[in-house]
C-alpha atoms as a PDB file:
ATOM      1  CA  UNK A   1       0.000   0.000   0.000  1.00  0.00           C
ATOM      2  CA  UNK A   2       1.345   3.483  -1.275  1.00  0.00           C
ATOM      3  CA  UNK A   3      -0.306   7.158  -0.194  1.00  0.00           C
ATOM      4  CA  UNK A   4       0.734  10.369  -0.060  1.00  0.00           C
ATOM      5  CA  UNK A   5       0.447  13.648   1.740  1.00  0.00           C
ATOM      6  CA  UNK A   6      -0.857  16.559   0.022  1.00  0.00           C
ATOM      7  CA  UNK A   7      -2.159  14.942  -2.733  1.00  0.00           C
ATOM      8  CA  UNK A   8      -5.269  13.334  -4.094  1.00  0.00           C
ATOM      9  CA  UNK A   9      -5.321  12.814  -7.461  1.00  0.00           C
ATOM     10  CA  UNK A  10      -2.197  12.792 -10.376  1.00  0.00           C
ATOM     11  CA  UNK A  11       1.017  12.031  -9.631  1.00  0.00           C
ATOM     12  CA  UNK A  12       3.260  12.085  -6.467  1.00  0.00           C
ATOM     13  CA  UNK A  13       3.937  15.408  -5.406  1.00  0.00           C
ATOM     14  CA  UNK A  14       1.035  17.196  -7.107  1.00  0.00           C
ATOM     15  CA  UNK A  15      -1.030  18.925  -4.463  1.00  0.00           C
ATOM     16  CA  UNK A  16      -4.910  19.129  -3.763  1.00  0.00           C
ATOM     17  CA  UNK A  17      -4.756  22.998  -4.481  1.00  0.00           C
ATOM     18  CA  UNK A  18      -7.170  24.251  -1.622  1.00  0.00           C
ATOM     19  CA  UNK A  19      -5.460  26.257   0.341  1.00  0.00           C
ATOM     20  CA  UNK A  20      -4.624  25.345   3.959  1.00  0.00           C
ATOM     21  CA  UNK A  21      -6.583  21.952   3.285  1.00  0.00           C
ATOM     22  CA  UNK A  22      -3.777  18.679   3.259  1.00  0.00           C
ATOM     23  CA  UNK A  23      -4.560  15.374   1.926  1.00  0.00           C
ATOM     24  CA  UNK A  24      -3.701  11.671   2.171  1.00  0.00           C
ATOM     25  CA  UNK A  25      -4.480   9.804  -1.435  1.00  0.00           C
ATOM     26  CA  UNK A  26      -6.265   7.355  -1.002  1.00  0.00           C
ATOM     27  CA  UNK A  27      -8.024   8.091   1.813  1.00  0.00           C
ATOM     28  CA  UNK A  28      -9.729   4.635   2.113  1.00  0.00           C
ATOM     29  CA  UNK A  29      -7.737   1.979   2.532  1.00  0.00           C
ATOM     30  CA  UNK A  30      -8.522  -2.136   1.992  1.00  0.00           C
ATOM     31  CA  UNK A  31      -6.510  -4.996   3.688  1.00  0.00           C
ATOM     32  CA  UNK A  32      -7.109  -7.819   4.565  1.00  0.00           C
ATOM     33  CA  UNK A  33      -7.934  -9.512   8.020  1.00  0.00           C
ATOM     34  CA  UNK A  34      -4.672 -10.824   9.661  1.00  0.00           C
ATOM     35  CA  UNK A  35      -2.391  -9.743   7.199  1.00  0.00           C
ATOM     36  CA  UNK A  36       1.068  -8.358   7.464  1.00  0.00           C
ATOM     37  CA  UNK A  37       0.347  -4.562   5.847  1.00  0.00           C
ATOM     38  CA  UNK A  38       3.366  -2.263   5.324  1.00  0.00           C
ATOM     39  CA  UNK A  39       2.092   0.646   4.428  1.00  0.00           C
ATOM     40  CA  UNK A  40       4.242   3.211   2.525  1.00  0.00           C
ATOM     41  CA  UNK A  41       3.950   7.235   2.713  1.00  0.00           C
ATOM     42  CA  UNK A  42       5.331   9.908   0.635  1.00  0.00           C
ATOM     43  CA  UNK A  43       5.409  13.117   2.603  1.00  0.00           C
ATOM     44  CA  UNK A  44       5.665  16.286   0.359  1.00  0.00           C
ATOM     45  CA  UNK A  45       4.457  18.453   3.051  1.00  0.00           C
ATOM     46  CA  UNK A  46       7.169  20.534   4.666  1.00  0.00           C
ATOM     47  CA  UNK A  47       5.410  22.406   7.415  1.00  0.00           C
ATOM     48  CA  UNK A  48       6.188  21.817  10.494  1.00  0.00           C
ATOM     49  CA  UNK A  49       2.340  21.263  12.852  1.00  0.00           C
ATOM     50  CA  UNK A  50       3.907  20.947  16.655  1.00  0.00           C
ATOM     51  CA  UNK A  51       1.904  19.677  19.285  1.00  0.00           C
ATOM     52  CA  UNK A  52       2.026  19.823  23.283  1.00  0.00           C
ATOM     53  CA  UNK A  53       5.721  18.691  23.547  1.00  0.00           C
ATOM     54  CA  UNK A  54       4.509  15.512  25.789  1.00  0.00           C
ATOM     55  CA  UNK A  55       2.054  14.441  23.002  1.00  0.00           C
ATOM     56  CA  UNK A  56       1.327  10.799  22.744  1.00  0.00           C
ATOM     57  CA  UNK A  57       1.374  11.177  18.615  1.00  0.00           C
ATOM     58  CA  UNK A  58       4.932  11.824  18.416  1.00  0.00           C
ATOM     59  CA  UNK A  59       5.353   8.379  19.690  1.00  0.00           C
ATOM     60  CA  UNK A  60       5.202   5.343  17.228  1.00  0.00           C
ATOM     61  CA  UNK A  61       2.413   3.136  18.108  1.00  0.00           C
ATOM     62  CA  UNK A  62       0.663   0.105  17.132  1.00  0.00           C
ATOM     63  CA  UNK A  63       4.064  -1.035  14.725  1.00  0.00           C
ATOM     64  CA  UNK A  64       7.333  -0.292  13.570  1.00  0.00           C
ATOM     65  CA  UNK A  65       8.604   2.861  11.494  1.00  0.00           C
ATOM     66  CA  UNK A  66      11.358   3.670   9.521  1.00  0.00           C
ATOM     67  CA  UNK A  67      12.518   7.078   7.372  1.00  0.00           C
ATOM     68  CA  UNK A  68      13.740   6.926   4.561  1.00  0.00           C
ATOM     69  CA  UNK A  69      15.262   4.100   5.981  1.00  0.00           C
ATOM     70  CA  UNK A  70      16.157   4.231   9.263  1.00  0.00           C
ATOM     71  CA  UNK A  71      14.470   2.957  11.955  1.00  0.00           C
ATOM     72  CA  UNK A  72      12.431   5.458  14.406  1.00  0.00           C
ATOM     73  CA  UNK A  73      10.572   4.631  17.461  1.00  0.00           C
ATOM     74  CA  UNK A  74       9.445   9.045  17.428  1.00  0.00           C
ATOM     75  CA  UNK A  75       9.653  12.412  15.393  1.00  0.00           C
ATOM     76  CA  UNK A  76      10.390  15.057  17.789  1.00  0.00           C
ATOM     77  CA  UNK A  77       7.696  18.347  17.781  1.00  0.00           C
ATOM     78  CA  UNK A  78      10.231  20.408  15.484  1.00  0.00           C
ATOM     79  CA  UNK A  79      10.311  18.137  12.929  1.00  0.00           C
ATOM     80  CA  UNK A  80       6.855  16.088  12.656  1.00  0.00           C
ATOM     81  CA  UNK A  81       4.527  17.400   9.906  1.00  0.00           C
ATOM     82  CA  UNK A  82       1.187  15.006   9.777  1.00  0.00           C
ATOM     83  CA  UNK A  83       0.010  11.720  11.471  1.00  0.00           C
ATOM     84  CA  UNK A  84      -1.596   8.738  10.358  1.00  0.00           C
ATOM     85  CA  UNK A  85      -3.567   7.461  13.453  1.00  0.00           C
ATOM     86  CA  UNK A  86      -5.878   4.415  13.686  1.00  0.00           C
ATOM     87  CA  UNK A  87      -7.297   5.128  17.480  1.00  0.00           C
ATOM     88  CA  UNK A  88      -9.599   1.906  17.811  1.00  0.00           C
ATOM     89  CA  UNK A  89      -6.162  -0.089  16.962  1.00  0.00           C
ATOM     90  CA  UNK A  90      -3.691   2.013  18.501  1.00  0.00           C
ATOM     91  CA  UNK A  91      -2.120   2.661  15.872  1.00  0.00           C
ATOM     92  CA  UNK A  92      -0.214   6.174  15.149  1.00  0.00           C
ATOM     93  CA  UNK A  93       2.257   6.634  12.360  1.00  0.00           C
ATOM     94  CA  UNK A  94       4.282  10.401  13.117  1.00  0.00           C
ATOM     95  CA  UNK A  95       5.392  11.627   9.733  1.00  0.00           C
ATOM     96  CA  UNK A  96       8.221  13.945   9.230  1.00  0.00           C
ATOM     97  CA  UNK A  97       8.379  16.702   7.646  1.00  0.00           C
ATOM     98  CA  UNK A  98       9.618  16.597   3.790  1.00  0.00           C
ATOM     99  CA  UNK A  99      12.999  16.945   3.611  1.00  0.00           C
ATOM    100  CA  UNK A 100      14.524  14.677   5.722  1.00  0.00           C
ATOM    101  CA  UNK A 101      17.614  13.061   4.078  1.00  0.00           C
ATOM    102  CA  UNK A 102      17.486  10.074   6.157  1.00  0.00           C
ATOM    103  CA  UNK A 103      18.819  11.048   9.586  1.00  0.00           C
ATOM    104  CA  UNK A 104      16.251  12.826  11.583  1.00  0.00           C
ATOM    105  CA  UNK A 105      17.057  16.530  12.076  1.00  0.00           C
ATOM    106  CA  UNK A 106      18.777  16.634   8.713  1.00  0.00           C
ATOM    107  CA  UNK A 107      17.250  18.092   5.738  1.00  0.00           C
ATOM    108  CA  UNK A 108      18.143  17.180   2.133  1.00  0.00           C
ATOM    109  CA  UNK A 109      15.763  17.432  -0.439  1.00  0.00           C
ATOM    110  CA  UNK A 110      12.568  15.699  -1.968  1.00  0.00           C
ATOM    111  CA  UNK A 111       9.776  13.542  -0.216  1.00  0.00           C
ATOM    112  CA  UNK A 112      10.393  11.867   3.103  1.00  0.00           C
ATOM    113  CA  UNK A 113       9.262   8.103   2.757  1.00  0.00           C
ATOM    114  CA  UNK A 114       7.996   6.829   5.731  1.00  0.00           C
ATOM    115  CA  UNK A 115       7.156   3.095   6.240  1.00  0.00           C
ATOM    116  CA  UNK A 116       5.038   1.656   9.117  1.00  0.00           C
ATOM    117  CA  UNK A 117       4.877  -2.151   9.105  1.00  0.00           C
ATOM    118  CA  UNK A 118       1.902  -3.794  11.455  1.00  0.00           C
ATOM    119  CA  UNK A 119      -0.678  -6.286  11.509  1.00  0.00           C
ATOM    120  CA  UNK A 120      -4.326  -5.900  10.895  1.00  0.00           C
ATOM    121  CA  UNK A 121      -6.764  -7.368  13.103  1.00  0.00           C
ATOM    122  CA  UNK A 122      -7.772 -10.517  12.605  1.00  0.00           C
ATOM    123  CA  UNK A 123     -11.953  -9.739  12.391  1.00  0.00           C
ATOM    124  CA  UNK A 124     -12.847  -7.469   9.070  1.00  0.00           C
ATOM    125  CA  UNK A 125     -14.259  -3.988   9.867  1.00  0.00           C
ATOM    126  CA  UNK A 126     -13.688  -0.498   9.239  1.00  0.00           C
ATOM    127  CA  UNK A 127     -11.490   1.769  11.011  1.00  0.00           C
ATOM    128  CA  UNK A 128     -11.290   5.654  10.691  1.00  0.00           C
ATOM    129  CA  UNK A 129      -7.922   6.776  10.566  1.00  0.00           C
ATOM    130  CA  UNK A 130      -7.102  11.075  10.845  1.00  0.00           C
ATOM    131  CA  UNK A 131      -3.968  13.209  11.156  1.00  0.00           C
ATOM    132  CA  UNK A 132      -3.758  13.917  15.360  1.00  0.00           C
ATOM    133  CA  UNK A 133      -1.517  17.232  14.300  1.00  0.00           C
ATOM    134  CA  UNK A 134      -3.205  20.451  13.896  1.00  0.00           C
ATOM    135  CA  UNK A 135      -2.899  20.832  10.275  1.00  0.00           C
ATOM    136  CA  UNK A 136      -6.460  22.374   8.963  1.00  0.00           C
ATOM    137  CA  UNK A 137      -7.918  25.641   9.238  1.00  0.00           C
ATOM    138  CA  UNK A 138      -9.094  27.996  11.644  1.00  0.00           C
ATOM    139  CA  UNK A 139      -7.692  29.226  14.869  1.00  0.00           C
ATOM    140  CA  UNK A 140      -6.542  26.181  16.136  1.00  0.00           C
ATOM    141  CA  UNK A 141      -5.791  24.366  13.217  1.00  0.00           C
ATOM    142  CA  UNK A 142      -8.548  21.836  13.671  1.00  0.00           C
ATOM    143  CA  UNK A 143     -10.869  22.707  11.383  1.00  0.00           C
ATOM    144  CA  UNK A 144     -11.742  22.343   7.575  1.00  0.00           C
ATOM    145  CA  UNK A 145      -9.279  19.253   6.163  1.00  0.00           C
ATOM    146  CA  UNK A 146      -9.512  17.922   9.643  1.00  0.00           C
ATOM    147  CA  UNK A 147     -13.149  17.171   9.364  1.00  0.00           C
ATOM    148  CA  UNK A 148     -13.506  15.540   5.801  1.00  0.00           C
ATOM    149  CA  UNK A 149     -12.919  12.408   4.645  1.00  0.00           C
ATOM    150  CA  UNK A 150     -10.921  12.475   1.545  1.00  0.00           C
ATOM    151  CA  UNK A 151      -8.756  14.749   3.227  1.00  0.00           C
ATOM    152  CA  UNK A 152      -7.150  14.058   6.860  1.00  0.00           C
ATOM    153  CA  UNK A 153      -8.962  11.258   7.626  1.00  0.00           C
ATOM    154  CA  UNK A 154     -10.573   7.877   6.022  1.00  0.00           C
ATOM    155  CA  UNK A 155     -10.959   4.751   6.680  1.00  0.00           C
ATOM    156  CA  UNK A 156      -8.827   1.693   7.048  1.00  0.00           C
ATOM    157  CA  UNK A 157     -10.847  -1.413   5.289  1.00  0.00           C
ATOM    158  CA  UNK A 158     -10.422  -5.060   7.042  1.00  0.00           C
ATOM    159  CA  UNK A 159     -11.771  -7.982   5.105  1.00  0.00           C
END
């Protein structure tokens, strides 16, 4: 499974073009029950979106993470740009900013892959997934994208 940030239609890197409004493509996502799902994300977003410095979603949860190769078990507040969080399954996925050249802090150039290896559940259902960082509109950052599926949020598909 492949998806990107900022970008829901045409090829990696393009952006959704409303302003202020991020997006994972594709927002629904099918796997099947019990499998072994590694799920691979292209971040192209490089604004930073901190959260209370004790925050539970800069913590990897629920599998194991890597950037662009290297293993991470975090992303510290300065650097983290997006989440993808599964909150029934305990899963959150802290994605770094773009730019990241493979050793967290650094900054190179192009998309940041991130990869998150876990298991799905073993009964089929459907899970919402959203990005825990304040990324959207408004005062607060929690509005707009934040609220729409399609855009920071979906659904993870069990069968």
């Amino acid at each position: 499974m492949i998806g990107k940030i900022d970008a829901d239609m045409g090829a990696m890197g393009t952006f959704t073009g409303k302003d202020g409004w991020p997006a994972v493509a594709p927002a629904n996502i099918h796997v099947r029950a019990g499998a072994t799902v590694v799920l691979t994300i292209r971040e192209y977003d490089d604004m930073v979106t901190p959260m209370a410095d004790n925050s539970p979603f800069l913590q990897v949860m629920g599998g194991t993470e890597t950037v662009n190769g290297k293993r991470v078990t975090s992303v510290s507040n300065q650097m983290i740009a997006h989440t993808f969080t599964v909150p029934s399954l305990g899963i959150n996925v802290p994605l770094p900013i773009a730019g990241m050249d493979g050793a967290m802090g650094s900054m190179g150039g192009g998309p940041t892959t991130v990869r998150f290896t876990f298991h799905a559940p073993a009964t089929p259902g459907t899970y919402l997934w959203l990005c825990a960082t304040p990324c959207g509109t408004g005062p607060y950052g929690i509005s707009g994208a934040m609220h729409m599926n399609g855009w920071m949020r979906g659904h993870l598909i069990v069968s």
